[in-house]
Protein backbone atom coordinates (compact mmCIF):
# COMPACT_ATOMS: atom_id res chain seq x y z
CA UNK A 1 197.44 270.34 -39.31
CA UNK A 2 195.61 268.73 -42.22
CA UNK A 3 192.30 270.48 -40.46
CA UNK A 4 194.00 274.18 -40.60
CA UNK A 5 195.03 273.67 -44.39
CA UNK A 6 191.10 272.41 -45.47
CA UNK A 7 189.59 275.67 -43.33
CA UNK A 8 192.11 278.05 -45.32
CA UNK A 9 191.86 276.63 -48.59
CA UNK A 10 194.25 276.63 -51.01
CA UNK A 11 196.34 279.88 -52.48
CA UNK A 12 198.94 281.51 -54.41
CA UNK A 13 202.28 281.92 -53.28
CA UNK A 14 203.72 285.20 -54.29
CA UNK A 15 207.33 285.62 -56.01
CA UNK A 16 209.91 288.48 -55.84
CA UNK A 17 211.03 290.37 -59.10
CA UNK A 18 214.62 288.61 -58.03
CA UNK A 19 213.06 285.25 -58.33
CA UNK A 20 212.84 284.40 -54.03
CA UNK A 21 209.46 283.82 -52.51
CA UNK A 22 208.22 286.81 -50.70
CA UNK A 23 209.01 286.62 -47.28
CA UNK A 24 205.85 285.71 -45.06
CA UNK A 25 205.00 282.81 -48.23
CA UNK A 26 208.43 281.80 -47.13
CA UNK A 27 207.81 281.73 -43.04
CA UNK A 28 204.09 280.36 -43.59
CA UNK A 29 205.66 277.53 -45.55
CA UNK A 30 208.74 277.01 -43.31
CA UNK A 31 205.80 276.57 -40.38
CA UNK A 32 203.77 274.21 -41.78
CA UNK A 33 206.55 271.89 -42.68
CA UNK A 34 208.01 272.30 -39.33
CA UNK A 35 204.45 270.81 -38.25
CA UNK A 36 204.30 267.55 -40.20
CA UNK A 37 208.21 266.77 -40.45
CA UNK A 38 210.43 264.53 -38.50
CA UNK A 39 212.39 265.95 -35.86
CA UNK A 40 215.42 265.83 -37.76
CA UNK A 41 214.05 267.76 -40.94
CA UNK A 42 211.88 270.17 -38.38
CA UNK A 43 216.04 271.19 -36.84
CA UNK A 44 216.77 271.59 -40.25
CA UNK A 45 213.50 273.96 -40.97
CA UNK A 46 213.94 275.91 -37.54
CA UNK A 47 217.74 277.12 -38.79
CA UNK A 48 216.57 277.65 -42.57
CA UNK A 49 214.03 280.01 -40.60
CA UNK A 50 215.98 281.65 -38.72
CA UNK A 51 218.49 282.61 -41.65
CA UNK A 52 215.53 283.60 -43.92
CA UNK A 53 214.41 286.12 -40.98
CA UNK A 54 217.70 287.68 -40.97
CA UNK A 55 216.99 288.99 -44.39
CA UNK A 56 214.61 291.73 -42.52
């Protein structure tokens, strides 16, 4: 994981004008955590996902 963040380098997440990060910053970032978290927290990620794709 720590090899797929140096090869993309660093970026801006980008904001909605209602104040929620747009949508695929939001699923990138869900992802990633999912990758490096504990089983417990990566549950916890995988239903925070899945309600943040309902918003589609």
């Amino acid at each position: 994981m720590k090899e797929d963040l140096k090869q993309e380098g660093p970026r801006s997440m980008k904001w909605e004008r209602n104040g929620e990060l747009a949508q695929k910053d939001l699923s990138d970032l869900i992802a990633r955590l999912k990758n490096v978290e504990n089983e417990g927290n990566s549950s916890e990620l995988s239903r925070l996902s899945a309600k943040s794709n309902k918003k589609d």
